[in-house]
N, C-alpha and C. Protein backbone atom coordinates (compact mmCIF):
# COMPACT_ATOMS: atom_id res chain seq x y z
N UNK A 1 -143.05 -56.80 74.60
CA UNK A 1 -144.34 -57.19 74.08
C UNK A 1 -145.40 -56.14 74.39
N UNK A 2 -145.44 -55.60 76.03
CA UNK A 2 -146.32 -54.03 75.76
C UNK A 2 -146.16 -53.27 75.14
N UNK A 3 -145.06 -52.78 75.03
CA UNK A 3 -144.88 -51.46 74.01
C UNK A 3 -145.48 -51.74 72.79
N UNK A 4 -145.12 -53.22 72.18
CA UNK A 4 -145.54 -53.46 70.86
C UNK A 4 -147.36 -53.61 71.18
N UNK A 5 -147.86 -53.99 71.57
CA UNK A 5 -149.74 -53.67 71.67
C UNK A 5 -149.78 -52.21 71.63
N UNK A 6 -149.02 -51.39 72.68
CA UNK A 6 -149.48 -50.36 72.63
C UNK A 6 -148.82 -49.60 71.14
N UNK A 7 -148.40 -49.89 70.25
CA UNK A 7 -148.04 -49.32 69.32
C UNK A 7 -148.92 -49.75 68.24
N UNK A 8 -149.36 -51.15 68.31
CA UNK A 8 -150.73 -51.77 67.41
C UNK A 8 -151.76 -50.98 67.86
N UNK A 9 -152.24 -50.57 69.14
CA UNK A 9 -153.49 -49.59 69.57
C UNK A 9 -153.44 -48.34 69.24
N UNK A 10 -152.12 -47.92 68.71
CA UNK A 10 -152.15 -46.52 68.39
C UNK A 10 -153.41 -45.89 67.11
N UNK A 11 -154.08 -45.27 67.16
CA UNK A 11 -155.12 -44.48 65.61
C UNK A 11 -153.73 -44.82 64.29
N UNK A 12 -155.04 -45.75 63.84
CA UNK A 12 -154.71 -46.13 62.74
C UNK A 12 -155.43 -45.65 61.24
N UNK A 13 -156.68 -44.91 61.96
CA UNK A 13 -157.94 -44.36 61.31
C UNK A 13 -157.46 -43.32 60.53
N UNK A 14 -156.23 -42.83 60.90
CA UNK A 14 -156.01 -41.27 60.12
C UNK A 14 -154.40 -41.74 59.54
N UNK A 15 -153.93 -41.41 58.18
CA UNK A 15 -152.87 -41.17 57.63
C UNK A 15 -151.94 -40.67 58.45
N UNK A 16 -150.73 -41.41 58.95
CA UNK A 16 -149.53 -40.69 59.77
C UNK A 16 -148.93 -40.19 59.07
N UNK A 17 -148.17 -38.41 59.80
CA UNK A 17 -147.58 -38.21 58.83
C UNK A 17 -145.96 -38.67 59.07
N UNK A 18 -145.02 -38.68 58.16
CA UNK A 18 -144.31 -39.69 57.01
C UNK A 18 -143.11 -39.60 58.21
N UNK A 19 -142.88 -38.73 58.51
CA UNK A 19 -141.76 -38.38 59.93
C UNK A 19 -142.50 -39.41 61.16
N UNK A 20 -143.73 -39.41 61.44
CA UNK A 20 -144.29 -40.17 62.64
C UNK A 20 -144.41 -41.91 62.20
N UNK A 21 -144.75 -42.05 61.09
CA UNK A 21 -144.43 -42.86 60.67
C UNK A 21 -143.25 -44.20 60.43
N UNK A 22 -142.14 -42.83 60.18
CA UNK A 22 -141.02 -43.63 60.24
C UNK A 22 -140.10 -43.70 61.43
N UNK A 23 -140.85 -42.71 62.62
CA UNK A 23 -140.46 -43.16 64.36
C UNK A 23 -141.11 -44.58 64.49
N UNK A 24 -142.28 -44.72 64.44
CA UNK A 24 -142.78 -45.36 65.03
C UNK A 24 -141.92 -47.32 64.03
N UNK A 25 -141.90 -47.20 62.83
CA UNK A 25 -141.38 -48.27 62.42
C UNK A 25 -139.95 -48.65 63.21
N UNK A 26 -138.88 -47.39 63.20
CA UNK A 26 -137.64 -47.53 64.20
C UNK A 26 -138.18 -47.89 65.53
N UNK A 27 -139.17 -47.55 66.10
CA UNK A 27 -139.17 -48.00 67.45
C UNK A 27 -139.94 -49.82 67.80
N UNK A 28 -140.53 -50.10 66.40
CA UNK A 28 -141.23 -51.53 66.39
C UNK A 28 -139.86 -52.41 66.27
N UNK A 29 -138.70 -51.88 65.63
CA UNK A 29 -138.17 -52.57 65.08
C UNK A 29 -136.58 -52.56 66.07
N UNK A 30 -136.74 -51.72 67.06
CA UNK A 30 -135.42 -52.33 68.08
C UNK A 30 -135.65 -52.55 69.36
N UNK A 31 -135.30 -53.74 69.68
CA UNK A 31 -135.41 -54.71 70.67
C UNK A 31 -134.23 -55.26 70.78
N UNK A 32 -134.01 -55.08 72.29
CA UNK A 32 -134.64 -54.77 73.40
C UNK A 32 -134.22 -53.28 73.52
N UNK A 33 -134.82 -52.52 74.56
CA UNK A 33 -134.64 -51.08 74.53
C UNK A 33 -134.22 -50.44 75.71
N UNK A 34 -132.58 -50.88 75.35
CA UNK A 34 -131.40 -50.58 76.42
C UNK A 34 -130.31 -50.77 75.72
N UNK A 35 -129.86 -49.93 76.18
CA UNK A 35 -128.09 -49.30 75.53
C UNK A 35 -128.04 -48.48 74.68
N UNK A 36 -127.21 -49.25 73.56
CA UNK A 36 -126.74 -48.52 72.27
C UNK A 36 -128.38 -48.17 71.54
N UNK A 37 -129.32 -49.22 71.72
CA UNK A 37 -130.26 -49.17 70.97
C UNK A 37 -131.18 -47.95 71.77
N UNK A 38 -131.28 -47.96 73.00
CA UNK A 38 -132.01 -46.82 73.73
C UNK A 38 -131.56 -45.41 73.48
N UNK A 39 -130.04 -45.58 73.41
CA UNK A 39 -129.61 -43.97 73.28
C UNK A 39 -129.63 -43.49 71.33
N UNK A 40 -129.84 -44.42 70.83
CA UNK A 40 -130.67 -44.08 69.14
C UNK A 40 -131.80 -43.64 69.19
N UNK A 41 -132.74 -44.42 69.79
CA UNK A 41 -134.01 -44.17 69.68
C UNK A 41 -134.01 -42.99 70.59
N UNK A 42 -133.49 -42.48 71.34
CA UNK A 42 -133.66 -41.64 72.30
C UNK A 42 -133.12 -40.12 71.30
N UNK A 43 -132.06 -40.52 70.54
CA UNK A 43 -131.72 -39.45 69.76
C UNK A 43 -132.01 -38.85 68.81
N UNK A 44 -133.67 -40.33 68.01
CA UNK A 44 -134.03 -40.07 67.08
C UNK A 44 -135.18 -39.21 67.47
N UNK A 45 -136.18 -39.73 68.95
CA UNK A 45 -137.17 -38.72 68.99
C UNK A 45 -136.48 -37.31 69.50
N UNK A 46 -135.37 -37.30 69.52
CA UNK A 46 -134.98 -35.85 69.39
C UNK A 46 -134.99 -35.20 68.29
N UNK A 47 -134.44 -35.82 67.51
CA UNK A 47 -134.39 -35.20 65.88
C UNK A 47 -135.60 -35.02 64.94
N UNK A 48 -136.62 -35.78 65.70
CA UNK A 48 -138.55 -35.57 65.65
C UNK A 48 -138.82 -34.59 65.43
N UNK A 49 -138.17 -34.45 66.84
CA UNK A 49 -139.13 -33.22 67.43
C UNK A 49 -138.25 -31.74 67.43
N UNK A 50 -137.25 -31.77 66.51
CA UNK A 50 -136.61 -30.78 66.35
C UNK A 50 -137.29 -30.72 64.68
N UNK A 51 -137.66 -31.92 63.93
CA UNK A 51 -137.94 -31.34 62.81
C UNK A 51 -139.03 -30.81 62.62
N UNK A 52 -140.06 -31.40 63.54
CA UNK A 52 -141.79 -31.18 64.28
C UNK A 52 -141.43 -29.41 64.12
N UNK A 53 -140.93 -28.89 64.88
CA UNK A 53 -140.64 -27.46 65.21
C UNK A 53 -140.33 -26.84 64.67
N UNK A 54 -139.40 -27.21 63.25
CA UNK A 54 -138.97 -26.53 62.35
C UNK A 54 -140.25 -26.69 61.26
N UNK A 55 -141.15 -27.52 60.88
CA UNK A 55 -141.67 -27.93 59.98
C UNK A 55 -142.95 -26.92 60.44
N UNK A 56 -143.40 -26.59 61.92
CA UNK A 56 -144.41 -26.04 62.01
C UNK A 56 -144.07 -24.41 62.17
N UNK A 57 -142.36 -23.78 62.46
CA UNK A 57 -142.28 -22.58 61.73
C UNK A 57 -141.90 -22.48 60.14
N UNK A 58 -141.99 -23.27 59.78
CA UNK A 58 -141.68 -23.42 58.09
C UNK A 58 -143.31 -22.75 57.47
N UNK A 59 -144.67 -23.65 57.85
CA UNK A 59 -145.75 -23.49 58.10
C UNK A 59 -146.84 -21.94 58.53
N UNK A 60 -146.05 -21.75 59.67
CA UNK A 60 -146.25 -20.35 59.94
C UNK A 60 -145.83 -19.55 59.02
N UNK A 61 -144.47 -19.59 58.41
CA UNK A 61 -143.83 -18.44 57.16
C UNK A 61 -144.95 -18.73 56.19
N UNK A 62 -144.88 -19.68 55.58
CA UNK A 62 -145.68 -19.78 54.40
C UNK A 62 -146.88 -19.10 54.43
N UNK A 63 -147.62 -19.84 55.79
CA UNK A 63 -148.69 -18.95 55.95
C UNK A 63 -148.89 -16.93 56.08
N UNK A 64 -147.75 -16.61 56.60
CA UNK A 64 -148.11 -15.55 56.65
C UNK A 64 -147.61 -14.74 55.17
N UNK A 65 -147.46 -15.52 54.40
CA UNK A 65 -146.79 -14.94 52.72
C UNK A 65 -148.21 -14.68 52.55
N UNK A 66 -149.34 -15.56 52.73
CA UNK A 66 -150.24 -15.47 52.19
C UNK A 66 -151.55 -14.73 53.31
N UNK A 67 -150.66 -14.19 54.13
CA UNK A 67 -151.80 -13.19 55.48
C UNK A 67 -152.11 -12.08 54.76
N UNK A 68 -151.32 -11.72 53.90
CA UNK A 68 -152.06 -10.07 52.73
C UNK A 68 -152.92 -10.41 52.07
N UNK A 69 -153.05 -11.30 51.48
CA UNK A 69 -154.39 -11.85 50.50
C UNK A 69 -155.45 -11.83 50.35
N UNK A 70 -155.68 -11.95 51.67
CA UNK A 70 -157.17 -11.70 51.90
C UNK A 70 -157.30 -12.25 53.63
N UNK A 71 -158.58 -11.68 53.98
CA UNK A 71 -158.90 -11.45 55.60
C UNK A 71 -159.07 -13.60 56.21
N UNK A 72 -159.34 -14.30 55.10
CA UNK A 72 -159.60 -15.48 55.55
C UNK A 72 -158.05 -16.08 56.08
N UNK A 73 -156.90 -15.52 55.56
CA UNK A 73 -155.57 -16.10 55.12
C UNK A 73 -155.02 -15.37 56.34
N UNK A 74 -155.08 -14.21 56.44
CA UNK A 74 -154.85 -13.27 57.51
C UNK A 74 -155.74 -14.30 59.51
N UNK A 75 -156.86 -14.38 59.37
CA UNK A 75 -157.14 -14.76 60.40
C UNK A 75 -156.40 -16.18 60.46
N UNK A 76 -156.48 -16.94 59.63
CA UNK A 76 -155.82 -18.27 60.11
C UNK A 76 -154.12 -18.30 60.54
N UNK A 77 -153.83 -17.11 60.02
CA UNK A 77 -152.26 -16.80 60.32
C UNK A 77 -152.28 -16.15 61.73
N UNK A 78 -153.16 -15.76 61.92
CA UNK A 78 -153.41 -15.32 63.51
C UNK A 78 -153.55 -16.07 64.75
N UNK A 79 -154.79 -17.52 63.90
CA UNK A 79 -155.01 -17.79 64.66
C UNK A 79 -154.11 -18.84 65.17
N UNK A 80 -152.96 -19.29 64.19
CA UNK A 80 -151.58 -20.30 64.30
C UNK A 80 -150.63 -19.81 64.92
N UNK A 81 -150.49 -18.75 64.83
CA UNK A 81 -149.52 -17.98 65.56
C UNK A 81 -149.84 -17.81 67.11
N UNK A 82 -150.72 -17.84 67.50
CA UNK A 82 -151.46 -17.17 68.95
C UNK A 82 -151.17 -18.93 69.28
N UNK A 83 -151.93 -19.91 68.63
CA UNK A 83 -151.65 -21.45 68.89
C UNK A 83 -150.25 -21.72 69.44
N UNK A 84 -149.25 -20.96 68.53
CA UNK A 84 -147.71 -21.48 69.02
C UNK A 84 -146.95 -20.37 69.50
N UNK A 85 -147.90 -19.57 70.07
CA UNK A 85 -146.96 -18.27 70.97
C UNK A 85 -145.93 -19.49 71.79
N UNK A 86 -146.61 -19.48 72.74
CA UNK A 86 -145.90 -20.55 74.04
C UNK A 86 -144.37 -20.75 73.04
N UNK A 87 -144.41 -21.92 71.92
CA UNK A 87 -143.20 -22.33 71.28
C UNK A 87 -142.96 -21.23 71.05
N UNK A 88 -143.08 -20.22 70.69
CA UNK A 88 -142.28 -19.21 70.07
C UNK A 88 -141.32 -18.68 70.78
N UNK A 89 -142.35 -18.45 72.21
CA UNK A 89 -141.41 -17.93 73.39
C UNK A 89 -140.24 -18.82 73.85
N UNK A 90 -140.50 -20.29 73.88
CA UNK A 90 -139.26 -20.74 73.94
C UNK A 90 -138.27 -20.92 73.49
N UNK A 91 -138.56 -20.93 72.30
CA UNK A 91 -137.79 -20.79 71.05
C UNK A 91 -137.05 -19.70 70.80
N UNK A 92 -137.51 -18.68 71.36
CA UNK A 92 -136.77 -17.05 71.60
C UNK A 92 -136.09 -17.41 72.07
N UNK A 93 -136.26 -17.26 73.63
CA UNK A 93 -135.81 -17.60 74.68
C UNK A 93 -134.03 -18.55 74.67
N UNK A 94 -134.82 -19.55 73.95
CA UNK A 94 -133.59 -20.68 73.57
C UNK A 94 -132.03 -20.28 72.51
N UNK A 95 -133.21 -19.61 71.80
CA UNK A 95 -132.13 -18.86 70.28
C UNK A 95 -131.02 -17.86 71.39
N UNK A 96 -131.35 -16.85 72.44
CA UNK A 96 -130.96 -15.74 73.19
C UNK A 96 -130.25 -16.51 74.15
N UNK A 97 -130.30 -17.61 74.70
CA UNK A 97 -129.21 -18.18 75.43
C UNK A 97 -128.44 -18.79 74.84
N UNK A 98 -128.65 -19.44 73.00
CA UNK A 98 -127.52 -20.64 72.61
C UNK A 98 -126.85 -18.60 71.81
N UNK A 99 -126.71 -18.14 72.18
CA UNK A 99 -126.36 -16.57 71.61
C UNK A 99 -125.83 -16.08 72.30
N UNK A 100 -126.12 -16.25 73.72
CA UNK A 100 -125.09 -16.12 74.91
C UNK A 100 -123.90 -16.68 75.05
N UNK A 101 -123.69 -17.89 74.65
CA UNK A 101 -122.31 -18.00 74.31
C UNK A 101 -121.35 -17.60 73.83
N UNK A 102 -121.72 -16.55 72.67
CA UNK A 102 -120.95 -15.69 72.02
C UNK A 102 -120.63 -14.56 73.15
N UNK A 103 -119.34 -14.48 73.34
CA UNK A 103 -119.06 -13.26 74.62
C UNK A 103 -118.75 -12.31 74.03
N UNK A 104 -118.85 -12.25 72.61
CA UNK A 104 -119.06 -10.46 72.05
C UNK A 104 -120.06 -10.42 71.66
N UNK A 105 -121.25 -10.89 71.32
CA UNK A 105 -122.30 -10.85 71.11
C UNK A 105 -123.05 -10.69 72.71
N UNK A 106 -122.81 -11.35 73.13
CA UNK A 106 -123.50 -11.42 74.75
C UNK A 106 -122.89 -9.82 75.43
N UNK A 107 -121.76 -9.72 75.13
CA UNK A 107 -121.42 -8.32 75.60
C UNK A 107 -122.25 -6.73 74.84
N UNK A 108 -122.34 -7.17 73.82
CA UNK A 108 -122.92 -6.06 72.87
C UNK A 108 -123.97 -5.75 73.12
N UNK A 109 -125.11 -7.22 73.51
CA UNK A 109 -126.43 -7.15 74.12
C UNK A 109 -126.61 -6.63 75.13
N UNK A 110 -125.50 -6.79 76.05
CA UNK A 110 -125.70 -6.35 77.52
C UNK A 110 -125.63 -4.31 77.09
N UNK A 111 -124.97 -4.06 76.47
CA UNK A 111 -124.42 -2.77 76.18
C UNK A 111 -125.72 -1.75 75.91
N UNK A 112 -126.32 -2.53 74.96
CA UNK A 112 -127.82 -2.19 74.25
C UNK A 112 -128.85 -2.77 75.17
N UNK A 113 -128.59 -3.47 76.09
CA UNK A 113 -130.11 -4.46 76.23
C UNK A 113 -131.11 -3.30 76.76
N UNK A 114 -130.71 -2.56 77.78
CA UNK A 114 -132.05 -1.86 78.49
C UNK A 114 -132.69 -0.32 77.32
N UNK A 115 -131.50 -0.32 76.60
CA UNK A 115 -132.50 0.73 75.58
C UNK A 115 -133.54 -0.41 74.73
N UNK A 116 -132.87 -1.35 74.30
CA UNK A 116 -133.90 -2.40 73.95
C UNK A 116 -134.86 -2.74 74.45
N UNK A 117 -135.01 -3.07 75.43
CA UNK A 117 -136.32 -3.31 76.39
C UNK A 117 -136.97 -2.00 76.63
N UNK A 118 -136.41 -0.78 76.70
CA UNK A 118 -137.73 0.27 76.55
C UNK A 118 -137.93 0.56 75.04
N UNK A 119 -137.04 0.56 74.01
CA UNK A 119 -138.06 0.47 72.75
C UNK A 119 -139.24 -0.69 72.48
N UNK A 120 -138.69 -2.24 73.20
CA UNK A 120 -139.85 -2.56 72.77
C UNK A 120 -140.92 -2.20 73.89
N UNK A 121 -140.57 -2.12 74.95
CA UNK A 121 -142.01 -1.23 76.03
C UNK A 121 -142.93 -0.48 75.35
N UNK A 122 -142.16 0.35 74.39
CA UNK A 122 -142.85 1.75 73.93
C UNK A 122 -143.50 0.81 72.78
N UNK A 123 -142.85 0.20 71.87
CA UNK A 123 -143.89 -0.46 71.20
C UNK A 123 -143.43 0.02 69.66
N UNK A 124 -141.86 0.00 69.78
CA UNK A 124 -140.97 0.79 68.56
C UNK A 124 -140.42 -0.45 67.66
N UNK A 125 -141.14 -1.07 67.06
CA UNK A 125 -140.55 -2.36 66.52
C UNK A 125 -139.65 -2.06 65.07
N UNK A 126 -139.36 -0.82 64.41
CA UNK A 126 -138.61 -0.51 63.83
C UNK A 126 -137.09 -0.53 64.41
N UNK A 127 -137.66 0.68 65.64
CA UNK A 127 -136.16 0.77 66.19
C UNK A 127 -135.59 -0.38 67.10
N UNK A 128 -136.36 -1.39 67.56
CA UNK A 128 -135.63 -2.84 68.01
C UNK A 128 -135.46 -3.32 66.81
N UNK A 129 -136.31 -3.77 65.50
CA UNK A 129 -135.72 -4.57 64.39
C UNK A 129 -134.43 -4.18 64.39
N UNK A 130 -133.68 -2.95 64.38
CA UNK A 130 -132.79 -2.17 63.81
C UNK A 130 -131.66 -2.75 64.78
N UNK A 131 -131.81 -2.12 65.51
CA UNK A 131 -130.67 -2.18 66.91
C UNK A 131 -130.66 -3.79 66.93
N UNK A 132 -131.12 -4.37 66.89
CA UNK A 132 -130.98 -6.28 66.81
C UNK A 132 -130.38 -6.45 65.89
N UNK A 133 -130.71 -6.20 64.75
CA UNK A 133 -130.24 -6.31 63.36
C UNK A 133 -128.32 -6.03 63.74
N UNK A 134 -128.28 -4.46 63.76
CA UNK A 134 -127.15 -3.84 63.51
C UNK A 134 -125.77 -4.49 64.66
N UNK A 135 -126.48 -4.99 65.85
CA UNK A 135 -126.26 -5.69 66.76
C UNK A 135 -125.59 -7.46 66.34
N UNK A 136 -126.61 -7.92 65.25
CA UNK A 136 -125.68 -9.15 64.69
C UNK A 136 -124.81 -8.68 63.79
N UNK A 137 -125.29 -7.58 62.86
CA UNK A 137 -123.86 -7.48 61.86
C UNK A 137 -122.68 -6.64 61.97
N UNK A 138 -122.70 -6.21 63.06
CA UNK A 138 -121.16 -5.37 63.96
C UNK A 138 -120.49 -6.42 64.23
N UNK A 139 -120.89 -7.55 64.53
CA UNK A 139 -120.88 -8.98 65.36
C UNK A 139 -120.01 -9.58 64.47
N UNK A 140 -120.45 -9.60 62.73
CA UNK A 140 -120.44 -10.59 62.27
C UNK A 140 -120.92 -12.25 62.24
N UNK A 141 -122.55 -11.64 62.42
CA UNK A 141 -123.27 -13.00 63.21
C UNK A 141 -124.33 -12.82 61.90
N UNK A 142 -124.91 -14.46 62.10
CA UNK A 142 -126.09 -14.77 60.77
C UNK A 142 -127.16 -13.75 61.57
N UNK A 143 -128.18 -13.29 61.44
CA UNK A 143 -129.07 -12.97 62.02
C UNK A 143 -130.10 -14.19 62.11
N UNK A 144 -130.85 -14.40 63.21
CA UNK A 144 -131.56 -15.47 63.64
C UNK A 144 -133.17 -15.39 62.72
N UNK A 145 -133.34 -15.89 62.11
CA UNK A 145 -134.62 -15.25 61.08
C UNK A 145 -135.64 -15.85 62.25
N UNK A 146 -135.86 -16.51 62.80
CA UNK A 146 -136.94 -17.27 64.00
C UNK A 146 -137.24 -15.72 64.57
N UNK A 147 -136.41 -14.82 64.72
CA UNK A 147 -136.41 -13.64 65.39
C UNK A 147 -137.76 -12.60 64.75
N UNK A 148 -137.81 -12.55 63.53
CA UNK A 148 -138.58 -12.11 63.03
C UNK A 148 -140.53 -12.50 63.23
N UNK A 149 -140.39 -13.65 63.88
CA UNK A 149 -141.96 -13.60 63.94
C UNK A 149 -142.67 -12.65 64.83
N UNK A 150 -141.65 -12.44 65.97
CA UNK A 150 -141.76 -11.21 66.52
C UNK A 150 -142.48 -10.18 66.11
N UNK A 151 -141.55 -9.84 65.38
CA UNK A 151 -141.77 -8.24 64.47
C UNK A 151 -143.20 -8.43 63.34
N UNK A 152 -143.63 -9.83 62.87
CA UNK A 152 -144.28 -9.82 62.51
C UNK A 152 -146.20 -9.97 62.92
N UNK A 153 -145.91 -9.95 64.50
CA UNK A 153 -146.62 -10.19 65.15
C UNK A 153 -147.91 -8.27 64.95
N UNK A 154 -149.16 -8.92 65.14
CA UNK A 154 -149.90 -7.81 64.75
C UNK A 154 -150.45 -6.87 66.04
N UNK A 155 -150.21 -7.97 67.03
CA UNK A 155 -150.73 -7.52 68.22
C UNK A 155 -149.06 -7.32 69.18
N UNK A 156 -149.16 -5.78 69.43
CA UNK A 156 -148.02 -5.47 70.24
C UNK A 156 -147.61 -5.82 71.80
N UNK A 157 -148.59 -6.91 72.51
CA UNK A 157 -148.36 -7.33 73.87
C UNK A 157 -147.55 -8.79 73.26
N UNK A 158 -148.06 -9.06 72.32
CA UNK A 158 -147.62 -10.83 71.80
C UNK A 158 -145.87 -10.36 71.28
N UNK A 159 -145.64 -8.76 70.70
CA UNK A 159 -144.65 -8.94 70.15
C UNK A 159 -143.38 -8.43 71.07
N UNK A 160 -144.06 -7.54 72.33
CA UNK A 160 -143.20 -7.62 73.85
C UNK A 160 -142.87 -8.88 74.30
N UNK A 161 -143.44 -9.37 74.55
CA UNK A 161 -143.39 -10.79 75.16
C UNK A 161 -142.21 -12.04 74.10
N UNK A 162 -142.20 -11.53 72.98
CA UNK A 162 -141.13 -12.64 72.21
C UNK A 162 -139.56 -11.95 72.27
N UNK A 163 -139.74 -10.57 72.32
CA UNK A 163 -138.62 -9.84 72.31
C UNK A 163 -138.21 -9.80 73.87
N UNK A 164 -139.01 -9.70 74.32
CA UNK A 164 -138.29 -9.56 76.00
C UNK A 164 -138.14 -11.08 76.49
N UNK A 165 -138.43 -12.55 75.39
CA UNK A 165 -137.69 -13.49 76.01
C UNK A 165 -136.48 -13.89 75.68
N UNK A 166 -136.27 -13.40 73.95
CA UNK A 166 -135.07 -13.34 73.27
C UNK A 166 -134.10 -12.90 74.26
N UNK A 167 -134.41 -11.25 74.92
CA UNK A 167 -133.49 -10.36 75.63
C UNK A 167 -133.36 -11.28 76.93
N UNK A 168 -133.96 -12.07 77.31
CA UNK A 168 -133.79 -12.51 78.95
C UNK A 168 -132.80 -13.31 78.78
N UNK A 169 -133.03 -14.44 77.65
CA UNK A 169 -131.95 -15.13 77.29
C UNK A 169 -130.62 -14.92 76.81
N UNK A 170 -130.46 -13.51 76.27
CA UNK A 170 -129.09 -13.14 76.23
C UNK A 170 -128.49 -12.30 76.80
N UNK A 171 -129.31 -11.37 77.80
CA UNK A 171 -128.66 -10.77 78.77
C UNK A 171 -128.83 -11.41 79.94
N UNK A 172 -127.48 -11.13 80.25
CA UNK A 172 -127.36 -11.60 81.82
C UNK A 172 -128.05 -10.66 82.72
């Protein structure tokens, strides 16, 4: 019966969007919230918030299609991006350890990693695009496109910082 007030008190003033929406109906609607029914709901705000993350780099791409356009399109792509550094970095970070599993990929990285980390030091985002790149397709690996916001980053301390969490996560 609390949960349900506190789900009637939730802002009702603003349009939910359609994903929050349809958590919140699954969670009015199973009772009691233990067991089989806890480890659903538990799996669904996982799948939330995995789409939350995908939906807001979906967002970022779009936006930056339209960062050449003009300087208004450009700053708001800046200023979203700087908003979700933090996620980005984890998201590196995360991509470079579920990548570590691959033990020829994880080996290849290790092989390359420290020329990698001084190209991106120096601030050579050609020659890391490259060596990353050439690095998944020796591999026979998808290349991670999340990888690229990196490179698309305008300011070169923001685009050290995504590449050297990628690298932390896949080198040992």
């Amino acid at each position: 019966m609390k949960n349900e007030q506190r789900l009637n008190k939730m802002n009702t003033s603003i349009e939910k969007i359609p994903i929050i929406r349809e958590l919140e109906e699954k969670v009015k609607e199973i009772h009691p919230l233990q067991g089989e029914s806890k480890k659903e709901l538990l799996n669904l705000f996982r799948t939330t918030l995995l789409e939350l993350d995908n939906a807001k780099i979906q967002y970022l791409q779009l936006l930056e299609l339209l960062a050449d356009t003009g300087k208004e399109f450009y700053a708001l792509f800046q200023d979203v991006s700087r908003r979700n550094f933090a996620d980005c970095v984890d998201k590196l970070n995360a991509i470079g350890r579920q990548r570590k599993q691959n033990s020829t990929l994880r080996k290849a990285f290790e092989g390359m990693g420290y020329r990698l980390m001084e190209q991106t030091r120096a601030g050579k985002k050609d020659e890391v695009f490259h060596g990353i790149l050439r690095l998944y397709m020796t591999n026979n690996q998808t290349f991670d496109k999340e990888l690229l916001i990196a490179f698309k980053q305008a300011d070169n301390e923001m685009f050290k910082v995504l590449i050297y969490s990628f690298l932390s996560g896949i080198i040992e």
